[in-house]
C-alpha atoms as a PDB file:
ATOM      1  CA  UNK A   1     -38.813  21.703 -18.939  1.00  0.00           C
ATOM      2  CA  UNK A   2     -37.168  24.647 -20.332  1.00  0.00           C
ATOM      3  CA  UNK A   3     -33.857  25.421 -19.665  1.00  0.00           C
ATOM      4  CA  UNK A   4     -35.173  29.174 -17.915  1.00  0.00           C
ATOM      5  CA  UNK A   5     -37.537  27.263 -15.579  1.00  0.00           C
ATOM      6  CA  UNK A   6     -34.762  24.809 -14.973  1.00  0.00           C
ATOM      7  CA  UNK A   7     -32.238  27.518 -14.066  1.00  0.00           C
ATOM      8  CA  UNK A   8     -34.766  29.037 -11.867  1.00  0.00           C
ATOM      9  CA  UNK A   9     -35.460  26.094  -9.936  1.00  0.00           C
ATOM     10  CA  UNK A  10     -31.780  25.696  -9.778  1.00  0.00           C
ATOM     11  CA  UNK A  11     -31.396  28.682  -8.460  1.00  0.00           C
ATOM     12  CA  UNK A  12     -33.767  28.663  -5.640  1.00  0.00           C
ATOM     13  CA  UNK A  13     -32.356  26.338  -3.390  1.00  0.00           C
ATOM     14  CA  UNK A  14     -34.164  26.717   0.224  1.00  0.00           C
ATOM     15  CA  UNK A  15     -33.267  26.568   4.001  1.00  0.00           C
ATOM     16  CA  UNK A  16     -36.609  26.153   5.429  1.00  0.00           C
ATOM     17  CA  UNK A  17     -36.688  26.879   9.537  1.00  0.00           C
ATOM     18  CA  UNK A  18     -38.524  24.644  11.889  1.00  0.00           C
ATOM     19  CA  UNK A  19     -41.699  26.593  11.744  1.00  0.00           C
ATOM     20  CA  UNK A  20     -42.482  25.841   8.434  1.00  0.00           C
ATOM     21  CA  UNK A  21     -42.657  21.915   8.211  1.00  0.00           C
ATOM     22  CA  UNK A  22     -45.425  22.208   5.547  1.00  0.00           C
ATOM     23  CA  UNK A  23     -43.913  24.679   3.549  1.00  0.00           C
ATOM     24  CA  UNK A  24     -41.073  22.794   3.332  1.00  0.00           C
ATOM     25  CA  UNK A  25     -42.973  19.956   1.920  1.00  0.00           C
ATOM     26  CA  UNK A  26     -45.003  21.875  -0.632  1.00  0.00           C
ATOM     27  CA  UNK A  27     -41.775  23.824  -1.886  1.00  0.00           C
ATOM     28  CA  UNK A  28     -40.108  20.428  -2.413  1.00  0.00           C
ATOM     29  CA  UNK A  29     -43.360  19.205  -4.566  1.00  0.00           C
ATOM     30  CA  UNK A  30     -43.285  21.870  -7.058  1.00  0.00           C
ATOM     31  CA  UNK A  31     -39.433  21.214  -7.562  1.00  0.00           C
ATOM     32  CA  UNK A  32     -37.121  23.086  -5.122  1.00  0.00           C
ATOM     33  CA  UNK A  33     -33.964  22.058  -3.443  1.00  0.00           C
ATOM     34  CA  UNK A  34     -34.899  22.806   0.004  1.00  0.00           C
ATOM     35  CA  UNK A  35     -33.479  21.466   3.758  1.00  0.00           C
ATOM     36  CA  UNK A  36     -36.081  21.519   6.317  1.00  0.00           C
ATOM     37  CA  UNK A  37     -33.661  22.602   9.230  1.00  0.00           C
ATOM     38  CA  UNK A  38     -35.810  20.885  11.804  1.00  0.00           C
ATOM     39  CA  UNK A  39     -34.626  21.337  15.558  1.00  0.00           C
ATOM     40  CA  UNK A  40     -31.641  23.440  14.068  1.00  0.00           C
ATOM     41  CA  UNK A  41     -29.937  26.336  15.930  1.00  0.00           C
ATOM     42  CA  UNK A  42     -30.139  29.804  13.815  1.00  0.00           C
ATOM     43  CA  UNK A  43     -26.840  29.950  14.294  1.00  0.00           C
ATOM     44  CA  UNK A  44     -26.255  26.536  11.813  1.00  0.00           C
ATOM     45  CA  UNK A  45     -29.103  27.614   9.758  1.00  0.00           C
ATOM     46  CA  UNK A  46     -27.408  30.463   8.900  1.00  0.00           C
ATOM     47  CA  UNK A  47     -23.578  28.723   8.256  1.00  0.00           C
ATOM     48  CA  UNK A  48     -25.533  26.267   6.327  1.00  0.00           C
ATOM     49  CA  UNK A  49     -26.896  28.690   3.930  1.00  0.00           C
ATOM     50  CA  UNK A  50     -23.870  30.739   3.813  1.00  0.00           C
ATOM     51  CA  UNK A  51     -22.037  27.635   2.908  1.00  0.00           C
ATOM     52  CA  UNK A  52     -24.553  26.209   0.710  1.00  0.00           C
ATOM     53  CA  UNK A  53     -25.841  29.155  -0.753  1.00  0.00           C
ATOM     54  CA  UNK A  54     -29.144  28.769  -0.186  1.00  0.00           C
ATOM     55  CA  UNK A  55     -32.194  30.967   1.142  1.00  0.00           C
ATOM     56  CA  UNK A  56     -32.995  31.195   4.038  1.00  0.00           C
ATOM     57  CA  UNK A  57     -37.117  31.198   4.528  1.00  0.00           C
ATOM     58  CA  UNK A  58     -38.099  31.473   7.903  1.00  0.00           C
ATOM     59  CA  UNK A  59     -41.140  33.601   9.997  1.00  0.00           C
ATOM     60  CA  UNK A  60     -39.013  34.489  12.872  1.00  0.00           C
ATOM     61  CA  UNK A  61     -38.087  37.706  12.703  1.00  0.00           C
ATOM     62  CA  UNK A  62     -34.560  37.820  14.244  1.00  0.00           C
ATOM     63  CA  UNK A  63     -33.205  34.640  12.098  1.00  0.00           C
ATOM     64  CA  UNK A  64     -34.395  37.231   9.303  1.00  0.00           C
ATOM     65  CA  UNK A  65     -32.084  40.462  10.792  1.00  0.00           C
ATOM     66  CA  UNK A  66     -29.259  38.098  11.268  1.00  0.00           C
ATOM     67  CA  UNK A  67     -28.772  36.823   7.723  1.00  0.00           C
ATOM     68  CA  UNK A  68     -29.387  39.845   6.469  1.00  0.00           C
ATOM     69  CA  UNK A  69     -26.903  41.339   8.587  1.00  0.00           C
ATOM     70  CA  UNK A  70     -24.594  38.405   6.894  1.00  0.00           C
ATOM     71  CA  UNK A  71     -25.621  39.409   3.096  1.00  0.00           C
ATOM     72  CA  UNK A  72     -27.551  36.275   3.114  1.00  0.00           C
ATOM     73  CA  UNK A  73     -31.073  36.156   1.252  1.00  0.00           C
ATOM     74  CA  UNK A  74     -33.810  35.383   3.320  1.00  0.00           C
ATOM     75  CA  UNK A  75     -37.274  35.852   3.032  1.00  0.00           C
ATOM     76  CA  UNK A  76     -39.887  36.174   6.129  1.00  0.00           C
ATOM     77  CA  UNK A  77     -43.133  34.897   5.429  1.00  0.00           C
ATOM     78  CA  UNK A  78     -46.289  33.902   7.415  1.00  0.00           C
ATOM     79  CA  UNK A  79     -47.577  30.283   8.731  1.00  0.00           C
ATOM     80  CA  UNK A  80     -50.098  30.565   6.210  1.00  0.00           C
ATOM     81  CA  UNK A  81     -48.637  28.165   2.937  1.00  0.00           C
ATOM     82  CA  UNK A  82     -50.661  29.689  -0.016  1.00  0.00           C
ATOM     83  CA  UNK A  83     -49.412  33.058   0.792  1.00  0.00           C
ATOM     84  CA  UNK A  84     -46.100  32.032   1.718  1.00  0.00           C
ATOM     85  CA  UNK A  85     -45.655  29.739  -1.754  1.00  0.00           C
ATOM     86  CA  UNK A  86     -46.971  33.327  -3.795  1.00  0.00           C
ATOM     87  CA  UNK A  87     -44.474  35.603  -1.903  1.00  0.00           C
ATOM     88  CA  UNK A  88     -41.628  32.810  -2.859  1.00  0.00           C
ATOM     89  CA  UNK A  89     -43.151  32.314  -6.820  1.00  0.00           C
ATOM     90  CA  UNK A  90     -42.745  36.226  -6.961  1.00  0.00           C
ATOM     91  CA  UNK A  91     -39.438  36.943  -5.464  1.00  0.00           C
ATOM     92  CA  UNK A  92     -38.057  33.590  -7.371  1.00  0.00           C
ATOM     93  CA  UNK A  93     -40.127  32.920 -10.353  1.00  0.00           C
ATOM     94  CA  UNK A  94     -41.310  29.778  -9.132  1.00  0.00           C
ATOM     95  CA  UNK A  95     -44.238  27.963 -10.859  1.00  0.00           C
ATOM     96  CA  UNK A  96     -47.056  27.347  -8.523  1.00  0.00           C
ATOM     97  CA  UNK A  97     -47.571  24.109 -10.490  1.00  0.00           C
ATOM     98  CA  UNK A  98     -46.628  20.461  -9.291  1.00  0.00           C
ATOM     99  CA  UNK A  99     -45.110  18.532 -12.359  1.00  0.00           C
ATOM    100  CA  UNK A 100     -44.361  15.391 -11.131  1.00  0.00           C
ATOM    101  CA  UNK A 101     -41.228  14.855 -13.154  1.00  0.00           C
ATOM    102  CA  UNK A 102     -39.843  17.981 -11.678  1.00  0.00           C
ATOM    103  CA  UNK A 103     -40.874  17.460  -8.295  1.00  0.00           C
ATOM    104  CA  UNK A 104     -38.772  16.472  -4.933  1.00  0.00           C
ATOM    105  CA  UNK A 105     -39.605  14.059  -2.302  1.00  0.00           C
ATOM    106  CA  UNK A 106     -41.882  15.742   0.138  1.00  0.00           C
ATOM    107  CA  UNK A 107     -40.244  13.363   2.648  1.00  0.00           C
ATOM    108  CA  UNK A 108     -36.501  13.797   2.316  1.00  0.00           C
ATOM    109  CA  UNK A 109     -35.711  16.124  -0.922  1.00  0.00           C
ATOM    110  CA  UNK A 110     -34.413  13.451  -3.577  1.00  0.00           C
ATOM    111  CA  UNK A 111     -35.594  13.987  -7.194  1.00  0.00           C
ATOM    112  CA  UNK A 112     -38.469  11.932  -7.875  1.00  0.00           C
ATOM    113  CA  UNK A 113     -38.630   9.461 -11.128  1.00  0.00           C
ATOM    114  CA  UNK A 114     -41.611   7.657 -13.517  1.00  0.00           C
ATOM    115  CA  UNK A 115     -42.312   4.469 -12.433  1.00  0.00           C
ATOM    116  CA  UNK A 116     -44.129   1.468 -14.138  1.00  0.00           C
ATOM    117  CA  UNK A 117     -47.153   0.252 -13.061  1.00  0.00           C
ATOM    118  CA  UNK A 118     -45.681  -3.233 -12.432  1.00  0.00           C
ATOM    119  CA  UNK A 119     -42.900  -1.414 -10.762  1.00  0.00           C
ATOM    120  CA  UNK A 120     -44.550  -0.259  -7.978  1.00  0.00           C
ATOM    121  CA  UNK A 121     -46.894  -4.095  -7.558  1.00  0.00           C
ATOM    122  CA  UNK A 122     -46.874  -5.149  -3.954  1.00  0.00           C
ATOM    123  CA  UNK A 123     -45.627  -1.638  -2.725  1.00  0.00           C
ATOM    124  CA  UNK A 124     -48.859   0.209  -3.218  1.00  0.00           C
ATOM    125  CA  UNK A 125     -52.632  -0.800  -1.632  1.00  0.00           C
ATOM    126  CA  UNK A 126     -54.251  -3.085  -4.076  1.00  0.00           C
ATOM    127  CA  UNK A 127     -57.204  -0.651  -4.821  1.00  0.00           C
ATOM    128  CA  UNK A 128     -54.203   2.116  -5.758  1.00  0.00           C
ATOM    129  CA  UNK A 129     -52.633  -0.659  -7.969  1.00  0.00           C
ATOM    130  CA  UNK A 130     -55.934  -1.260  -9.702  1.00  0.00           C
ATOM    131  CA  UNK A 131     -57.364   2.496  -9.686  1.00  0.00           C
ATOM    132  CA  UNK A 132     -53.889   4.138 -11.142  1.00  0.00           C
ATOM    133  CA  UNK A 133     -51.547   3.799 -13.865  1.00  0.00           C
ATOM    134  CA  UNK A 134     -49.179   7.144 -13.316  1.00  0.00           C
ATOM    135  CA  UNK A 135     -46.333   6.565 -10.341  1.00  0.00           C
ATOM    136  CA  UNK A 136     -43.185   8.023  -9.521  1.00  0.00           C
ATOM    137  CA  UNK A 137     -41.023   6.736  -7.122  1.00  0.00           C
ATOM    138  CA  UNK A 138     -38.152   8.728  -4.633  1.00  0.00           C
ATOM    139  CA  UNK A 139     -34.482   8.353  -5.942  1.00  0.00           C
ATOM    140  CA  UNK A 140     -33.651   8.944  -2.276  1.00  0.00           C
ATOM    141  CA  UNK A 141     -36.090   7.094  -0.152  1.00  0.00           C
ATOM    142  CA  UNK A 142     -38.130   4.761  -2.536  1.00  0.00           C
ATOM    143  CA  UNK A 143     -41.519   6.091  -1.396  1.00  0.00           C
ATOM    144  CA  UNK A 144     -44.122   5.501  -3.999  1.00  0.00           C
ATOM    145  CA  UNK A 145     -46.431   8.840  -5.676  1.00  0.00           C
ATOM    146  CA  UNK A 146     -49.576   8.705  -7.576  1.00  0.00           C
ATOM    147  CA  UNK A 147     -52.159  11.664  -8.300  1.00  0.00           C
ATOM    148  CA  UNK A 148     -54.712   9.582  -5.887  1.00  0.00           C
ATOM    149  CA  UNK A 149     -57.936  11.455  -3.630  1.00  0.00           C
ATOM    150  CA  UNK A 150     -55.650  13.770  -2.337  1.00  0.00           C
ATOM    151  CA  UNK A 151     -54.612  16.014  -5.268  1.00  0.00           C
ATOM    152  CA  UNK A 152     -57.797  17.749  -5.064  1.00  0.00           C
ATOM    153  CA  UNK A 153     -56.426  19.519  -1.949  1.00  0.00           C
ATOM    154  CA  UNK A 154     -52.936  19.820  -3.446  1.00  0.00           C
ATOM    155  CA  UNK A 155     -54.742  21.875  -6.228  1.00  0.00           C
ATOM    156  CA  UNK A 156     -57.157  23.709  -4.290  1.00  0.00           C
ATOM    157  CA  UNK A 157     -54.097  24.988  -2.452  1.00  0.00           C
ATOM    158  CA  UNK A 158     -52.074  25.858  -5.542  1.00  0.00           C
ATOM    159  CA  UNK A 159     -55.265  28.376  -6.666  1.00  0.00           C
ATOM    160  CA  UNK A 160     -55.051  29.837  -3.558  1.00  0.00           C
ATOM    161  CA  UNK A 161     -51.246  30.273  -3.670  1.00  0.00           C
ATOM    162  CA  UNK A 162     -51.613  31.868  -7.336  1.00  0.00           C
ATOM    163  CA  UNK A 163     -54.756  33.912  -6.396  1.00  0.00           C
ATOM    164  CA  UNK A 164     -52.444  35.585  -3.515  1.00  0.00           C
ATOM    165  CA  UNK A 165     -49.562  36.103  -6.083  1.00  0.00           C
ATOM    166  CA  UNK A 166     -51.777  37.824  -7.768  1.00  0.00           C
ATOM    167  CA  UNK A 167     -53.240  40.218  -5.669  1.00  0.00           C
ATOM    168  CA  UNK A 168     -49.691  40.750  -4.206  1.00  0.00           C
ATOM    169  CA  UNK A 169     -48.354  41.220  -8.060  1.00  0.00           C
ATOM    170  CA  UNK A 170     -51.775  43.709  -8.472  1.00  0.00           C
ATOM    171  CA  UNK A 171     -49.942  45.821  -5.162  1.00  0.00           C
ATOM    172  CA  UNK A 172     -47.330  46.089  -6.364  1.00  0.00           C
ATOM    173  CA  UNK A 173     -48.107  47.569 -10.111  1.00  0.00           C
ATOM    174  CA  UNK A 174     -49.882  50.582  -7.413  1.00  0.00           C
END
C-alpha cells in the first residue's frame, strides 16, 4: 500500500449511526476505522467523535446540525450504500476497492491478516476448504474470510459505488 493511501485511510476514521448497519460493514471492508454506534444516544456519538476524532456519518439530519454546530466533521448521506460509499470516496479519497490485506472485520473492526490454508482446516465448511486457497482471518474476533460466491455482489456493489462517484465528480466539474 502506499504510504498516501495509507495516510488516507488513517485519516478517515468513522462514527457510523445506527441507521447505517450496512454501511458500516462495507466501510470497514475496504479498510476504514469505523464504530458502528448501534443503540447509541447522539449525544455520545457526538463526545465519542469529538474525543476520538473521528467522522461522524449519519442520515439524520439533526445529529448532522449538532456536530456541526461542535466543529465536528460529519457527513449526511442516504440509506442507499453505493451512493453513500461514492459521497465518502470523494470527500475522503477512499478507494472503492476491497484489498483484503487492508481490510477490517466487517463484524467488529479489527485488522484482518493472511491465513494458510491449513490454518483455517476444521474452521471452514469442507467444500470452502477444498474449493479455496486465499483466507484471512480477524485479529480481533478470529472469523475466517475467503473471496467465496458472494464477492460477485461485493463487486457488483463497488461498480455501482464508483459509477455514482462519478457522476457526482461529473457535477461537480459543472
Amino acid at each position: 500500500m502506499s504510504p498516501r493511501l495509507e495516510a488516507r485511510l488513517r485519516a478517515a476514521r468513522f462514527i457510523v449511526d445506527s441507521m447505517l448497519g450496512s454501511l458500516a460493514r462495507w466501510l470497514r471492508m475496504i479498510g476504514c476505522d469505523t464504530v458502528y454506534a448501534k443503540g447509541w444516544h447522539d449525544s455520545r456519538i457526538i463526545e465519542e467523535a469529538g474525543n476520538s476524532r473521528r467522522i461522524i456519518v449519519t442520515r439524520d439530519r439533526g445529529l448532522f446540525n449538532r456536530a456541526r454546530r461542535r466543529g465536528l466533521d460529519a457527513v449526511l448521506v442516504s440509506d442507499d450504500v453505493a451512493r453513500a460509499l461514492a459521497v465518502l470516496s470523494l470527500r475522503y479519497g477512499i478507494p472503492l476497492e476491497i484489498v483484503p490485506e487492508r481490510s477490517r472485520c466487517p463484524v467488529c473492526n479489527s485488522p484482518l491478516r493472511s491465513a494458510s490454508k491449513e490454518e483455517v482446516k476444521g474452521r471452514v465448511p469442507p467444500r470452502v476448504y477444498e474449493a479455496y486457497d486465499e483466507f484471512w482471518v480477524c485479529t480481533g474476533c478470529s472469523q475466517v474470510y475467503w473471496r467465496g460466491g458472494h464477492w460477485r455482489g461485493i463487486e457488483e456493489t463497488l461498480r455501482e459505488a464508483r459509477r455514482w462517484a462519478e457522476k457526482l465528480r461529473s457535477k461537480r466539474r459543472r
